[in-house]
C-alpha atoms as a PDB file:
ATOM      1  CA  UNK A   1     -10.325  40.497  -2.362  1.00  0.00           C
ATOM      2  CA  UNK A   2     -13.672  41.259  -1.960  1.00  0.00           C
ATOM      3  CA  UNK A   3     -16.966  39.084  -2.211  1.00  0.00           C
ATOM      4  CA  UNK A   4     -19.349  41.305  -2.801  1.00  0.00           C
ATOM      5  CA  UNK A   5     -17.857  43.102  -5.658  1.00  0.00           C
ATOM      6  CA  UNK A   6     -15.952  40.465  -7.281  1.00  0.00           C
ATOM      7  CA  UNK A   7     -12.993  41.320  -9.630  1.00  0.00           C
ATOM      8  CA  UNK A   8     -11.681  39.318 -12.360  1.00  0.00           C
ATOM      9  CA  UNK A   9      -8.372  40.199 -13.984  1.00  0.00           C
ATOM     10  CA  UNK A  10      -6.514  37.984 -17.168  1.00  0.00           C
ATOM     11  CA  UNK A  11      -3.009  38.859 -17.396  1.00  0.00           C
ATOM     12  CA  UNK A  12      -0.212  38.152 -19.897  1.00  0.00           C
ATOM     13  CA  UNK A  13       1.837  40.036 -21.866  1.00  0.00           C
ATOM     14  CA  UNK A  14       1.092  41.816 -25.629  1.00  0.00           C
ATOM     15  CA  UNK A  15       0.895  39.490 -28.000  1.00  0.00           C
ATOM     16  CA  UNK A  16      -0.022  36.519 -25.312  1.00  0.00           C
ATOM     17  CA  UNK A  17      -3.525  35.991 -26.511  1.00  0.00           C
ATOM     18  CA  UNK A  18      -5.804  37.337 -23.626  1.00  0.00           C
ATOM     19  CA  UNK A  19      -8.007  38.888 -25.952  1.00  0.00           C
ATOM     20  CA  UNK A  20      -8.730  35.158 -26.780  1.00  0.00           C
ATOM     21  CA  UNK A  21      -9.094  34.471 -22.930  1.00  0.00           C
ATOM     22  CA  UNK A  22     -11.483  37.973 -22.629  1.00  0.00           C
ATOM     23  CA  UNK A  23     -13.915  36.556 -25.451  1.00  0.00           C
ATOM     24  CA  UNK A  24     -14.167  33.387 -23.903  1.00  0.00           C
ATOM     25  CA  UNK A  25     -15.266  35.381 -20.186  1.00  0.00           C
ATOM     26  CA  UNK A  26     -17.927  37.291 -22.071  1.00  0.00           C
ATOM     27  CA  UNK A  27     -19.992  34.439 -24.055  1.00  0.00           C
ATOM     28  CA  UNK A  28     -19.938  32.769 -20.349  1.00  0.00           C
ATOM     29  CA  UNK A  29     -21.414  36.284 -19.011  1.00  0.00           C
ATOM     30  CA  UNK A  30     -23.943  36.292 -21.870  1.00  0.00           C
ATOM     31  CA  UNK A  31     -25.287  33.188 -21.371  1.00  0.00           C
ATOM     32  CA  UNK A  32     -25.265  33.006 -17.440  1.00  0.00           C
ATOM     33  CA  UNK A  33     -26.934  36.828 -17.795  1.00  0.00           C
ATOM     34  CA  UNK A  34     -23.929  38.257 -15.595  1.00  0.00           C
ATOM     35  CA  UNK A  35     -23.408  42.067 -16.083  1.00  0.00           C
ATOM     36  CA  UNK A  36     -19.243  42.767 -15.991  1.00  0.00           C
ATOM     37  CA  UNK A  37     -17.680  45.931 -16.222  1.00  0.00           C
ATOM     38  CA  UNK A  38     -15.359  45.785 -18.690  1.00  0.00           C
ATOM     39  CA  UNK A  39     -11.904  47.314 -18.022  1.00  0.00           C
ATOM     40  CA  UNK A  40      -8.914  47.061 -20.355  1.00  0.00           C
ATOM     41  CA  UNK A  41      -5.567  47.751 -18.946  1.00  0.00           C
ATOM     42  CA  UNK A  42      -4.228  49.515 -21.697  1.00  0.00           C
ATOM     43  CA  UNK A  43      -6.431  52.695 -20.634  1.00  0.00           C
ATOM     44  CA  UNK A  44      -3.859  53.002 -17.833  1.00  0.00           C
ATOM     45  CA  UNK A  45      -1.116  53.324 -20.437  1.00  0.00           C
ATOM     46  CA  UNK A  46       0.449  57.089 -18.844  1.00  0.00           C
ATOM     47  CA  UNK A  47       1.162  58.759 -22.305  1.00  0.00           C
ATOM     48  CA  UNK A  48      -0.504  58.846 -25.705  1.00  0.00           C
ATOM     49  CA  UNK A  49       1.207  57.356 -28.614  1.00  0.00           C
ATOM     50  CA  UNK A  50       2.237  60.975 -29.652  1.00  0.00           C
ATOM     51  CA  UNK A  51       3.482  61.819 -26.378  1.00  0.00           C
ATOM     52  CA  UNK A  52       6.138  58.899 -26.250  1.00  0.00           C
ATOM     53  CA  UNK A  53       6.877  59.503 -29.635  1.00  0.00           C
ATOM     54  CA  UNK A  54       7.811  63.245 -28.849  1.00  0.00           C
ATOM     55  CA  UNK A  55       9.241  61.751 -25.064  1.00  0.00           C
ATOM     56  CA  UNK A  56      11.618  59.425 -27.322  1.00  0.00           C
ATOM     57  CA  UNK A  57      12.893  61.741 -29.589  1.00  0.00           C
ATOM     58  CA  UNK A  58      13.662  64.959 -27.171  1.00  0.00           C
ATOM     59  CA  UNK A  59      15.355  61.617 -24.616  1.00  0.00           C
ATOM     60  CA  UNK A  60      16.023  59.098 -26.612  1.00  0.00           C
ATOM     61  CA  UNK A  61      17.906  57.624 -23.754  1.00  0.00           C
ATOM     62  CA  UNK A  62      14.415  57.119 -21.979  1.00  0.00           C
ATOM     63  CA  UNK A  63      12.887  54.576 -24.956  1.00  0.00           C
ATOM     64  CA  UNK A  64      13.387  51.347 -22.691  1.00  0.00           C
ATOM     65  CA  UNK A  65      12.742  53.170 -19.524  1.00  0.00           C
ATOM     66  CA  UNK A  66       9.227  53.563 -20.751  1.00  0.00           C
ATOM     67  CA  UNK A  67       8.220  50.202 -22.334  1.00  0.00           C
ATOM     68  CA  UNK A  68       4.633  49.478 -21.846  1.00  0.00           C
ATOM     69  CA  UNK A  69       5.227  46.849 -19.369  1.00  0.00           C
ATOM     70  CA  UNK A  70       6.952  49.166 -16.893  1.00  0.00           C
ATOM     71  CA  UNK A  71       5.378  51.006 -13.378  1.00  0.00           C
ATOM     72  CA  UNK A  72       7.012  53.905 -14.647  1.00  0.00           C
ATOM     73  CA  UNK A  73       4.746  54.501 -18.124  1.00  0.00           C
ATOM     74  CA  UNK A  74       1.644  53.274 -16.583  1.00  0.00           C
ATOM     75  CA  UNK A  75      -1.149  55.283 -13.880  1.00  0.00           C
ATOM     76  CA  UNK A  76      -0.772  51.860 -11.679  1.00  0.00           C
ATOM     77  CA  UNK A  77      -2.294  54.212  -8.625  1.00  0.00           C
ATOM     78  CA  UNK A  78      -5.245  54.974 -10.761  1.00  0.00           C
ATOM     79  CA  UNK A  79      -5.544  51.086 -11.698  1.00  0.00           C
ATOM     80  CA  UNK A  80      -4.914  49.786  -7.643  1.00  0.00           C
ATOM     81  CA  UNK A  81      -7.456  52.764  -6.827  1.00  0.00           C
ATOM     82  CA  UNK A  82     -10.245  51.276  -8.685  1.00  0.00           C
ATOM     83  CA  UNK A  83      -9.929  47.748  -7.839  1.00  0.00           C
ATOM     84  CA  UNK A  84     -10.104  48.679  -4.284  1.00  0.00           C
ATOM     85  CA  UNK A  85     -13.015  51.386  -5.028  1.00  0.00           C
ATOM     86  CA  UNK A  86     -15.085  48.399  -6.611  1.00  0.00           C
ATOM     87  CA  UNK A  87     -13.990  46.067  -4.402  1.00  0.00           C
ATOM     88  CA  UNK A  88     -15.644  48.014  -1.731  1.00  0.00           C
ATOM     89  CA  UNK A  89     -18.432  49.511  -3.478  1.00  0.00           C
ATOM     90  CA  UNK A  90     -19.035  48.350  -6.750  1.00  0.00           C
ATOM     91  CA  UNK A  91     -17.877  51.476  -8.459  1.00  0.00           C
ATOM     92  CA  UNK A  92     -14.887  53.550  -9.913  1.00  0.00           C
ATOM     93  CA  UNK A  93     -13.465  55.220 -12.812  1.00  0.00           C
ATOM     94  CA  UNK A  94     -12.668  53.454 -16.341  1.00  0.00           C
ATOM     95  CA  UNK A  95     -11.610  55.206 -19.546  1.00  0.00           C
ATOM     96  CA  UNK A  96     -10.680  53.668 -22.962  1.00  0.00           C
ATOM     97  CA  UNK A  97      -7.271  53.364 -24.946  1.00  0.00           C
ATOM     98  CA  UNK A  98      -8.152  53.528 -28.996  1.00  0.00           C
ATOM     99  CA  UNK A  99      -6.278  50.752 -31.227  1.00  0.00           C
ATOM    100  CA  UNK A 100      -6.203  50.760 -34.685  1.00  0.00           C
ATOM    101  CA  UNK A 101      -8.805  47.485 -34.742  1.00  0.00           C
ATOM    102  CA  UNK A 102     -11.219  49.721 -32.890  1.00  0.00           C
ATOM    103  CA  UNK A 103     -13.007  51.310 -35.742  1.00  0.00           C
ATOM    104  CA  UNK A 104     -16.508  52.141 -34.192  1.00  0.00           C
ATOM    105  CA  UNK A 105     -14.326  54.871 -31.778  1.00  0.00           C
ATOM    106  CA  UNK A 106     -12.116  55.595 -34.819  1.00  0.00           C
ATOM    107  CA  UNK A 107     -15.395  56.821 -36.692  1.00  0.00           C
ATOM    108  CA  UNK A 108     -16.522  58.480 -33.715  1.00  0.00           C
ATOM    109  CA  UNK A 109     -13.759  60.856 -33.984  1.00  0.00           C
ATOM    110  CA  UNK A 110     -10.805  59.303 -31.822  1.00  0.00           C
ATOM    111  CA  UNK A 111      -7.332  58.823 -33.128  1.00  0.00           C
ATOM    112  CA  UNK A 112      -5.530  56.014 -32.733  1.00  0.00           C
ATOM    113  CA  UNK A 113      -3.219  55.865 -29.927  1.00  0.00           C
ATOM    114  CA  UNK A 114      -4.907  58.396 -27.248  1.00  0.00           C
ATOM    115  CA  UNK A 115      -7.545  57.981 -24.546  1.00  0.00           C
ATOM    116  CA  UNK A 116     -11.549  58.759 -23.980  1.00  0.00           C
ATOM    117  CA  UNK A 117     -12.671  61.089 -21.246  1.00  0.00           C
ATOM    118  CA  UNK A 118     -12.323  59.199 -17.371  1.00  0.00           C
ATOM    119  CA  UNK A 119     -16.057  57.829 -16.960  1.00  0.00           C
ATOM    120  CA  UNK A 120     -17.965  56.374 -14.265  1.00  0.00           C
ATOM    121  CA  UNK A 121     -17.929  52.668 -14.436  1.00  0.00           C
ATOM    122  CA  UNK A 122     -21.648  51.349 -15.098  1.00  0.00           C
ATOM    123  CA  UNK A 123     -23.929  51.468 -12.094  1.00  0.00           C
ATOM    124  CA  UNK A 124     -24.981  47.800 -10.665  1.00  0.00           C
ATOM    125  CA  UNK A 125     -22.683  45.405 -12.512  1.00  0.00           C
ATOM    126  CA  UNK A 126     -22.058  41.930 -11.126  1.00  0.00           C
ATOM    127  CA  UNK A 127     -18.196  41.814 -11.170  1.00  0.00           C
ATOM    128  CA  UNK A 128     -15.264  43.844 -12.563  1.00  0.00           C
ATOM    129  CA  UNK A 129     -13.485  41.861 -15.695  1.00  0.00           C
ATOM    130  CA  UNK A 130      -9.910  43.448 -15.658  1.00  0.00           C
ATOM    131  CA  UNK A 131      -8.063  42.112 -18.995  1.00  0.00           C
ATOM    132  CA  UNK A 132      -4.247  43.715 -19.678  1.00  0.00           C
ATOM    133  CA  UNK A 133      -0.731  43.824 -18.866  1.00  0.00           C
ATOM    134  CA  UNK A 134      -0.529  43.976 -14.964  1.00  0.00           C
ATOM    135  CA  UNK A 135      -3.639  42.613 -13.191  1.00  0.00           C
ATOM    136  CA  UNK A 136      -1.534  40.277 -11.137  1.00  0.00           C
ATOM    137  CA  UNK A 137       1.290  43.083 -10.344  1.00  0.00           C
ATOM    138  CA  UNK A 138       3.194  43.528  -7.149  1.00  0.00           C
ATOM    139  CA  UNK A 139       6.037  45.624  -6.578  1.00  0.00           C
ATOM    140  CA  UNK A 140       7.160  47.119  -3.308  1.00  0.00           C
ATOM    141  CA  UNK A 141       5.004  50.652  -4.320  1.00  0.00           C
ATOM    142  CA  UNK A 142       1.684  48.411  -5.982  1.00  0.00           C
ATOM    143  CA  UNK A 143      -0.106  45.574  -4.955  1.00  0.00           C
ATOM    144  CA  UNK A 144      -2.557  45.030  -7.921  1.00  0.00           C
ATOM    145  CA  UNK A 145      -3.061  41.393  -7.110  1.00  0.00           C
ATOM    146  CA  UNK A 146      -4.172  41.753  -3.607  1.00  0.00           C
ATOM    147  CA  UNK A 147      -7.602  42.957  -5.267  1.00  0.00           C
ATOM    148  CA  UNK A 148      -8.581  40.570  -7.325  1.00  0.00           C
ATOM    149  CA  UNK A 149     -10.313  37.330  -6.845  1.00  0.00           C
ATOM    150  CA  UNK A 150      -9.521  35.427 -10.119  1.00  0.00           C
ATOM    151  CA  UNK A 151      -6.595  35.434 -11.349  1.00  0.00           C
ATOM    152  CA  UNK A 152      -6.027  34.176 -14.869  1.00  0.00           C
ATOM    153  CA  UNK A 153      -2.504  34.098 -16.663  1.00  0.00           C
ATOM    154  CA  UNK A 154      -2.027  33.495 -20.646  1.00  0.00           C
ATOM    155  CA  UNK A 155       1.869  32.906 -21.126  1.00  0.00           C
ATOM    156  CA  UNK A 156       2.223  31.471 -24.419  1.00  0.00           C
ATOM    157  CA  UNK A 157       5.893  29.492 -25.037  1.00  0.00           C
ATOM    158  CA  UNK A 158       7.880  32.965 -25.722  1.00  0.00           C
ATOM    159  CA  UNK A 159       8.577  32.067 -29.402  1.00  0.00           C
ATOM    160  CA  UNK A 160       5.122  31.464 -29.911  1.00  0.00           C
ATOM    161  CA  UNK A 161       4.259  35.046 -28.022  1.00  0.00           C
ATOM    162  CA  UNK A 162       6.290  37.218 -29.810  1.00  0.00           C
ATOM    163  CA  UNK A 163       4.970  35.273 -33.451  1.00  0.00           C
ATOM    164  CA  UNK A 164       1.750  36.568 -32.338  1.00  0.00           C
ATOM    165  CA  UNK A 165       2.640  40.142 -31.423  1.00  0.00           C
ATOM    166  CA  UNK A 166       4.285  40.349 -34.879  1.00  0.00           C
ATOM    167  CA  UNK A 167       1.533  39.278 -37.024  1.00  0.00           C
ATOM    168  CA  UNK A 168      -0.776  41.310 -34.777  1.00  0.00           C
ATOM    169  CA  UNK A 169       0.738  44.208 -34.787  1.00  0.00           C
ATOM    170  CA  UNK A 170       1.983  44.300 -38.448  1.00  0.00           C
ATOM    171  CA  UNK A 171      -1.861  43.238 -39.462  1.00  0.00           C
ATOM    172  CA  UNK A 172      -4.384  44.852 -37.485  1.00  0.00           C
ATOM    173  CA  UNK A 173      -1.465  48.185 -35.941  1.00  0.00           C
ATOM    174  CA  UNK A 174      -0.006  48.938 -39.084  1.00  0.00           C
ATOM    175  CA  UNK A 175       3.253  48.578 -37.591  1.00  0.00           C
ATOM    176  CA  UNK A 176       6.820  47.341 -39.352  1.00  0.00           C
ATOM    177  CA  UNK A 177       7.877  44.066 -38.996  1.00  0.00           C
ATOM    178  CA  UNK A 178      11.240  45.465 -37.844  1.00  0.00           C
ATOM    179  CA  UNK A 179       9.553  48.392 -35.187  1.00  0.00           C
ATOM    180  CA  UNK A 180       7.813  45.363 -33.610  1.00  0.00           C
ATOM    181  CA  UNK A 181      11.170  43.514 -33.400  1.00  0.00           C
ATOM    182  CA  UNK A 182      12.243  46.400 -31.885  1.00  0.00           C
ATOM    183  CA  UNK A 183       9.622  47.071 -29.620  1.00  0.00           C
ATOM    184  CA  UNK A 184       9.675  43.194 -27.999  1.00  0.00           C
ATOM    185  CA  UNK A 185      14.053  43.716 -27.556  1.00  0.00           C
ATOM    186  CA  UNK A 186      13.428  46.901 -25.996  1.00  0.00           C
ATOM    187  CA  UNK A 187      10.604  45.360 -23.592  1.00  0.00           C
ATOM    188  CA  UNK A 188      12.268  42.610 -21.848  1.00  0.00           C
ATOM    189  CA  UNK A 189      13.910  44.281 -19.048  1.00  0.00           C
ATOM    190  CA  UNK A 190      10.265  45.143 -18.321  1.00  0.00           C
ATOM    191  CA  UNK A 191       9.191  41.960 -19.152  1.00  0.00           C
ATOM    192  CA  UNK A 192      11.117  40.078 -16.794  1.00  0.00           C
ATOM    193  CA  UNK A 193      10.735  42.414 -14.175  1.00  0.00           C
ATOM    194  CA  UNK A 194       7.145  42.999 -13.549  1.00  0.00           C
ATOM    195  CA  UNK A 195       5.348  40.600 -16.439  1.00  0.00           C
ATOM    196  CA  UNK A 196       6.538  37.400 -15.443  1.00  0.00           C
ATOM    197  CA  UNK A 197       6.595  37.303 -12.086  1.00  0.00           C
ATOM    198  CA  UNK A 198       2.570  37.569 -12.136  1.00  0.00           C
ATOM    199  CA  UNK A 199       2.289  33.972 -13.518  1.00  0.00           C
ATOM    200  CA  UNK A 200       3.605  32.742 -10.184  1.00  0.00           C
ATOM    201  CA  UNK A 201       0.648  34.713  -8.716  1.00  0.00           C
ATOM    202  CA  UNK A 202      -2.287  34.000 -10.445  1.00  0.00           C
ATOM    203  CA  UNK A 203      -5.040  31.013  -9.864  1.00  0.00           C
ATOM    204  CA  UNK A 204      -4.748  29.523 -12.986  1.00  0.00           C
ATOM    205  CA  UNK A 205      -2.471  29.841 -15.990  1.00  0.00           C
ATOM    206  CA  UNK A 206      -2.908  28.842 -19.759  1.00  0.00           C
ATOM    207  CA  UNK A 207       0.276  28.293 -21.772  1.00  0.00           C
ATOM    208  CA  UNK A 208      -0.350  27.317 -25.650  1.00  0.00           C
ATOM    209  CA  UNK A 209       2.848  25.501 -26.804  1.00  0.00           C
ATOM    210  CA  UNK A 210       2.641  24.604 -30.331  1.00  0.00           C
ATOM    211  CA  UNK A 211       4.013  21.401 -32.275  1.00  0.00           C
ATOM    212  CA  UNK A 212       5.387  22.621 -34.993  1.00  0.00           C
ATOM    213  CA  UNK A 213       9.127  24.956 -35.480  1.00  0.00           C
ATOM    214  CA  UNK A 214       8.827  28.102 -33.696  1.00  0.00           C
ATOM    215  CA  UNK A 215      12.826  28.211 -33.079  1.00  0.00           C
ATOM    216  CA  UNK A 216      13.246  31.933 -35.233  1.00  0.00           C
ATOM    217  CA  UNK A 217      10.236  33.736 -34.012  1.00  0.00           C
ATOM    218  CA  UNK A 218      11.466  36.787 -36.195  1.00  0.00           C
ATOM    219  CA  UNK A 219      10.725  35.172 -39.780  1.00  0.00           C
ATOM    220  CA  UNK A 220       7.704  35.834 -41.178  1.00  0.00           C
ATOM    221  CA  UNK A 221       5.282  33.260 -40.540  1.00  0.00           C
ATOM    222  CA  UNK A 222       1.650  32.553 -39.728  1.00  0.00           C
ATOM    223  CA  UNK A 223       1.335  31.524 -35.959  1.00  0.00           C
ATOM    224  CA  UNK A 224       0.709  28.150 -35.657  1.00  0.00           C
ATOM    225  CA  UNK A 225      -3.330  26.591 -35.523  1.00  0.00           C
ATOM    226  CA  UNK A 226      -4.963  25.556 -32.458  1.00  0.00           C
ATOM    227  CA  UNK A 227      -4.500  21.731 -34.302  1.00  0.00           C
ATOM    228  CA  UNK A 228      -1.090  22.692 -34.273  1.00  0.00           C
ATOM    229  CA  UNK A 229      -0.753  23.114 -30.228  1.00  0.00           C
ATOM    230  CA  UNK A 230      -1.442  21.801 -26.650  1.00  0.00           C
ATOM    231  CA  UNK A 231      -2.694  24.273 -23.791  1.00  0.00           C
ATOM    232  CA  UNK A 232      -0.524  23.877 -20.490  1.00  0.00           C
ATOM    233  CA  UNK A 233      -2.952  24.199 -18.003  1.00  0.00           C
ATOM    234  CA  UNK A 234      -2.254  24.815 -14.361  1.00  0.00           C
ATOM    235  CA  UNK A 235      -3.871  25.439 -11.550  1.00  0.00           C
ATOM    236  CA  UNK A 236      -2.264  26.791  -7.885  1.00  0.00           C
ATOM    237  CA  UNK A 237      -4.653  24.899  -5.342  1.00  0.00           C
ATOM    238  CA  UNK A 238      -5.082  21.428  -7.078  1.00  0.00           C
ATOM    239  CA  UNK A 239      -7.763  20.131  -3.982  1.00  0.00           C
ATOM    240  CA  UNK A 240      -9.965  22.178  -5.346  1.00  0.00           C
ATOM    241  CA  UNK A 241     -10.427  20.638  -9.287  1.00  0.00           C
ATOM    242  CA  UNK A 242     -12.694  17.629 -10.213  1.00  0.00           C
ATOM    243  CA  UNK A 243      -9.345  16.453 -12.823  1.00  0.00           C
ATOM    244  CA  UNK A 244     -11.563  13.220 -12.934  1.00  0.00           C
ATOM    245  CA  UNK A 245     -13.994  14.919 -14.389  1.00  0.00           C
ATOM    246  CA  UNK A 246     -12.355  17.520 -17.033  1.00  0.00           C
ATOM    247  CA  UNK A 247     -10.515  14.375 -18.729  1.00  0.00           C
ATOM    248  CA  UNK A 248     -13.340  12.567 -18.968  1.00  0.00           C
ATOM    249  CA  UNK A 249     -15.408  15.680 -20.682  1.00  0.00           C
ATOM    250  CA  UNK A 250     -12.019  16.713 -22.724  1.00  0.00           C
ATOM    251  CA  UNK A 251     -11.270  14.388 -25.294  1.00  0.00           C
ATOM    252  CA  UNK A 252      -6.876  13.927 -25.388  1.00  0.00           C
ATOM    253  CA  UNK A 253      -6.369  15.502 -22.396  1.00  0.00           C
ATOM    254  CA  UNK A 254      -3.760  14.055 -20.009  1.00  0.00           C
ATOM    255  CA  UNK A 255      -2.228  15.239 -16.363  1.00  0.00           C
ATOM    256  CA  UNK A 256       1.308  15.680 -16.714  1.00  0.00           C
ATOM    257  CA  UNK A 257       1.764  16.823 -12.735  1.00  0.00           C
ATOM    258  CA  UNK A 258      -0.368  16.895 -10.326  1.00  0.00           C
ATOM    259  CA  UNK A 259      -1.607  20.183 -10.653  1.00  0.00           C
ATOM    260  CA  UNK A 260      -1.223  20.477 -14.753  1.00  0.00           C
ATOM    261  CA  UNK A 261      -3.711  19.466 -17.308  1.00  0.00           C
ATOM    262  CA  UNK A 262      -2.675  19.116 -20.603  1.00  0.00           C
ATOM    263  CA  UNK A 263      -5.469  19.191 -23.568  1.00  0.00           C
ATOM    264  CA  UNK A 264      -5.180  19.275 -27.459  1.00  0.00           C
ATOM    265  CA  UNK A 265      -4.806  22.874 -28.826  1.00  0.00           C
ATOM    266  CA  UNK A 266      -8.511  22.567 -30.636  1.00  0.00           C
ATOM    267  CA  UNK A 267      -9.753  21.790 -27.050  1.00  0.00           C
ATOM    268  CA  UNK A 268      -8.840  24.898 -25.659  1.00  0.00           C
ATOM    269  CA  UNK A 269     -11.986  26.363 -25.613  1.00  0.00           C
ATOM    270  CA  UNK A 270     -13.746  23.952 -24.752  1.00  0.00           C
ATOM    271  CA  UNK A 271     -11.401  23.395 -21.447  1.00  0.00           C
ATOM    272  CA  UNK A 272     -11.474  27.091 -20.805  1.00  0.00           C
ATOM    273  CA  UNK A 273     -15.384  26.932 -20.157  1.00  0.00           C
ATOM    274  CA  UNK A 274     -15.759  23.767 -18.252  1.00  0.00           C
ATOM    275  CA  UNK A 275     -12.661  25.173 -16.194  1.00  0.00           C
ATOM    276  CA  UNK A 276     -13.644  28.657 -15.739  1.00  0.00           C
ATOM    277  CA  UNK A 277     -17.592  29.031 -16.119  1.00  0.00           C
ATOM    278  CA  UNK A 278     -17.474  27.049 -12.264  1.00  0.00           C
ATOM    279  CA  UNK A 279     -15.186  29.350 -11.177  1.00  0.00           C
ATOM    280  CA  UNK A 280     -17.616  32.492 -11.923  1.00  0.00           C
ATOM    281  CA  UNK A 281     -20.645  31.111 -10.931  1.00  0.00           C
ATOM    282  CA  UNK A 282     -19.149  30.662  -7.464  1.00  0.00           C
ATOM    283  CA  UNK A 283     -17.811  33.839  -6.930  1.00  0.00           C
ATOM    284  CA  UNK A 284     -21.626  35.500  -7.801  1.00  0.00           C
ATOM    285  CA  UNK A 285     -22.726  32.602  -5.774  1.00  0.00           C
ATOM    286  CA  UNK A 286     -20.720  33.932  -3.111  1.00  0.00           C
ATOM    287  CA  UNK A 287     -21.752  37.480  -3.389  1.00  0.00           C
ATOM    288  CA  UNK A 288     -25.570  36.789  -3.482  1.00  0.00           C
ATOM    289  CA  UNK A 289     -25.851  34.747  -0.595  1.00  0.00           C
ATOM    290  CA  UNK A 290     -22.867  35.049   2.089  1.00  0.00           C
END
């Protein structure tokens, strides 16, 4: 952990919804005038989507070996190496993984599914905002989380995760309903292994469960509305939260332990600034004055 060079890293797995988590982070760093370095995990991804492809059908034996969640198909030495590099000094190495939703690099001349050039993170930033699949990781070989100095989880009710993968990646990737299916079986080795056990790690964790039938995640369906859900909020050091004053700001939110907070799904965003914008301004607080 370092004060100086604070890092940030949101965690959950594909499909979870820390996208929504990331977008929240940067209209609080527009508006406080904080300059993050923006790092997404999937640029640690070890192969190109043409490389599995070809890895897969030369060994197909290999296909769940190499899930995106595991240490084995992702540079984790490259991702520990530049937490600790900007921990210390405020710099590192970043590079970019292209999706099919990102069509600026798309008409730039990347193709979906491989990397950009390594870069030089931007010089002089006020934090490093980690957002991907293993921020919080440890393993005997990686200790990811040791880095970082906020910690947020997303770990949507499972159902309700893999209803978002599949719309996401059948409507924005391209992808088959059935590949997708495929792709979430062939993951949760993986995902047992080294995605959950971050949630136990981190400093906060949001979990949307929704209110309506999610029991067959693998029928087509639109994922449920945020009017359609509660956020499961909680929170590792209780001591340290005003709960007095979040339910009186949050209209319909309740405790149900003593560290959980529980608010209406179209609350969530709401909850996530009056929980989290604190939370950043003390760690720059931190690194400006200690």
């Amino acid at each position: 952990m370092s004060r100086e060079y604070p890092i940030i890293a949101v965690t959950g797995s594909s499909g979870a919804g820390t996208t929504t988590v990331k977008r929240t982070f940067e209209r609080m760093f527009a508006r406080e005038d904080v300059h993050a370095a923006v790092v997404d995990g999937d640029a640690f991804h070890r192969y190109t989507r043409e490389e599995l492809a070809r890895i897969f059908r030369e060994e197909p034996e290999r296909k769940d070996e190499l899930s995106h969640f595991a240490v084995e198909a992702n540079l984790l030495d490259e991702l520990e190496a530049l937490f600790q590099e900007y921990g210390e000094q405020g710099s590192g190495t970043f590079r970019h993984y292209i999706h099919a939703e990102d069509k600026q690099m798309i008409e730039a001349g990347y193709r979906v599914g491989t990397f950009t050039e390594w870069q030089p993170l931007p010089f002089g930033t006020d934090l490093l905002f980690y957002e991907g699949l293993h921020g919080g990781l440890v393993t005997p070989e990686h200790d990811v989380a040791r880095h970082v100095d906020l910690l947020v989880g997303v770990a949507p009710t499972i159902n309700l995760e893999w209803i978002q993968k599949i719309v996401r990646d059948t409507k924005l990737r391209g992808h088959s309903q059935e590949a997708v299916i495929d792709t979430i079986l062939g993951r949760m080795d993986d995902y047992v292994r080294y995605i959950q056990p971050q949630f136990s790690r981190t400093h906060i964790n949001f979990q949307r469960v929704p209110t309506v039938d999610t029991s067959n995640p693998f029928e087509v369906q639109d994922i449920p509305a945020d009017a359609e859900s509660f956020a499961v909020i909680r929170f590792r050091e209780p001591a340290t939260v005003d709960f007095p004053y979040l339910l009186a700001m949050i209209p319909d939110a309740f405790m149900s332990r003593p560290h959980t907070l529980v608010v209406p799904g179209a609350r969530v965003s709401l909850a996530m600034e009056l929980i989290l914008a604190p939370l950043v301004r003390h760690l720059l607080a931190q690194r400006r004055f200690r």
